[in-house]
Protein backbone atom coordinates (compact mmCIF):
# COMPACT_ATOMS: atom_id res chain seq x y z
CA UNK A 1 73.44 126.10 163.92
CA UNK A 2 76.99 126.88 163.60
CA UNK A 3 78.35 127.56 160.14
CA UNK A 4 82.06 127.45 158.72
CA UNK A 5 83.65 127.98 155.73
CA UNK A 6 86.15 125.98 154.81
CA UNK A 7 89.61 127.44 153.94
CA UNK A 8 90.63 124.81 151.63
CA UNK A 9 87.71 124.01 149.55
CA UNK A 10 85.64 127.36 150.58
CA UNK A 11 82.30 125.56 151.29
CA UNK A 12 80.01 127.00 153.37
CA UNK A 13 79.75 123.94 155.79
CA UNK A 14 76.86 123.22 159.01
CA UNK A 15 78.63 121.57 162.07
CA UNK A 16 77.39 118.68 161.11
CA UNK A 17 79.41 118.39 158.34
CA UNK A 18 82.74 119.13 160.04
CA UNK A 19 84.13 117.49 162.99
CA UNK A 20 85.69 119.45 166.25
CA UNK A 21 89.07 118.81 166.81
CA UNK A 22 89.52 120.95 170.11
CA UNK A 23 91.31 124.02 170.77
CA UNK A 24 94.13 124.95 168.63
CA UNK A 25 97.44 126.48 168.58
CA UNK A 26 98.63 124.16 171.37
CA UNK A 27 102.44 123.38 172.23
CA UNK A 28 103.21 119.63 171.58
CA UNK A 29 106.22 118.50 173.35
CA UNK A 30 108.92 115.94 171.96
CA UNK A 31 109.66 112.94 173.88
CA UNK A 32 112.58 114.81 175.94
CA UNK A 33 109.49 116.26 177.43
CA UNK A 34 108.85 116.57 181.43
CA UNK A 35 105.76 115.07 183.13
CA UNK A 36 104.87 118.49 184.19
CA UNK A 37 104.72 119.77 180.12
CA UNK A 38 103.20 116.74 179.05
CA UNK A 39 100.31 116.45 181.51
CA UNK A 40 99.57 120.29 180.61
CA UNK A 41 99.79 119.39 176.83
CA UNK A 42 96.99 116.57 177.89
CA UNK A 43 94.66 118.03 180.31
CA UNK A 44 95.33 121.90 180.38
CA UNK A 45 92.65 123.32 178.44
CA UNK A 46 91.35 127.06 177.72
CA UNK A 47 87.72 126.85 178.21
CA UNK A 48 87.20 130.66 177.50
CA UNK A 49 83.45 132.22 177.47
CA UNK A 50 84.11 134.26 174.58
CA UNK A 51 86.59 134.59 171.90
CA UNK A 52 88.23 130.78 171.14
CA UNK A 53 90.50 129.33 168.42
CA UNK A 54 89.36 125.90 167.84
CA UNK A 55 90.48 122.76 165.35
CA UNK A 56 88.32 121.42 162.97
CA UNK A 57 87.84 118.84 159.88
CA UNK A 58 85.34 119.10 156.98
CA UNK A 59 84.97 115.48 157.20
CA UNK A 60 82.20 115.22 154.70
CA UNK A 61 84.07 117.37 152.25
CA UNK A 62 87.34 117.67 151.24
CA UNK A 63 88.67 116.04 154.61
CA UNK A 64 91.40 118.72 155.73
CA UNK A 65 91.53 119.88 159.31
CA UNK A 66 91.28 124.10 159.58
CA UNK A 67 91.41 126.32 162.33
CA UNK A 68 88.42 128.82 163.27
CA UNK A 69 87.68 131.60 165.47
CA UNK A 70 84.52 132.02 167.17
CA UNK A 71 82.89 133.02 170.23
CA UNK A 72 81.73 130.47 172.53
CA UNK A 73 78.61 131.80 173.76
CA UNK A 74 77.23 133.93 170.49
CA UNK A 75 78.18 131.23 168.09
CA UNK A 76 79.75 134.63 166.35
CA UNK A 77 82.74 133.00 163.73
CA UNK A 78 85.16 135.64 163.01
CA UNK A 79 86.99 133.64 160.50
CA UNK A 80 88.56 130.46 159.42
CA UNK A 81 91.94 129.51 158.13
CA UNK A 82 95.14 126.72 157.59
CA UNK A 83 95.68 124.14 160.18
CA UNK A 84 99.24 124.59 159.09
CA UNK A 85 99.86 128.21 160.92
CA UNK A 86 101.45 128.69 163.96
CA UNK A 87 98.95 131.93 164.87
CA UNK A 88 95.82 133.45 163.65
CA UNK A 89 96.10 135.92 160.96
CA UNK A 90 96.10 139.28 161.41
CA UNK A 91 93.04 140.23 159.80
CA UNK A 92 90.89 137.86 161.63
CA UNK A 93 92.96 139.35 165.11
CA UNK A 94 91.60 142.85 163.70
CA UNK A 95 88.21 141.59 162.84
CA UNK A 96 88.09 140.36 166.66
CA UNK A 97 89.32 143.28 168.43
CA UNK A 98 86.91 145.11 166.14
CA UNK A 99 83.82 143.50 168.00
CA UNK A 100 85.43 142.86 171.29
CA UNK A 101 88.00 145.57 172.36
CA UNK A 102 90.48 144.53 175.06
CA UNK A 103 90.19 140.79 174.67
CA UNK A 104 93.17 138.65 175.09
CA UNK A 105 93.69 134.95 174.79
CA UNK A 106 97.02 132.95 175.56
CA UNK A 107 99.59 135.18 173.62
CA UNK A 108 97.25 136.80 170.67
CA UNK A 109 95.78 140.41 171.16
């Protein structure tokens, strides 16, 4: 079962506790947006096997939504932090390229 720790409230919480929000760091457009940037804020999703940053809410907790990175197909959480950054923190990029040297995903190394 997966397992994340809150940011906010630090509880250890099982996935059935939180709710998945998607992936995160996407670019949300503004209503001066094109079609072409707002279909691909919509429907253009990374589905990586590997390394993802994902949303989600400790709904039977404190409520907040988070961000976490963890690896799609080991279940492997590297870390968890704010919803309200614009990138993953450095030490969870380390602790990443740590385990998994050369990966890459949208603009973080």
């Amino acid at each position: 079962m997966l397992t994340l720790q809150c940011p906010y409230c630090g509880v250890q919480a099982e996935e059935t506790e939180l709710h998945a929000g998607g992936e995160a760091h996407l670019k949300r457009f503004g209503p001066g947006a094109s079609d072409e940037d707002f279909e691909a804020y919509l429907f253009m999703r990374e589905n990586p096997k590997g390394v993802h940053f994902e949303r989600w809410r400790h709904v039977n907790g404190c409520g907040k939504w988070f961000h976490a990175a963890r690896c799609t197909m080991t279940l492997e959480v590297f870390g968890t932090y704010s919803a309200q950054t614009s990138e993953p923190p450095q030490s969870i990029r380390a602790a990443i390229s740590a385990k998994r040297p050369g990966w890459q995903w949208k603009d973080f190394a």
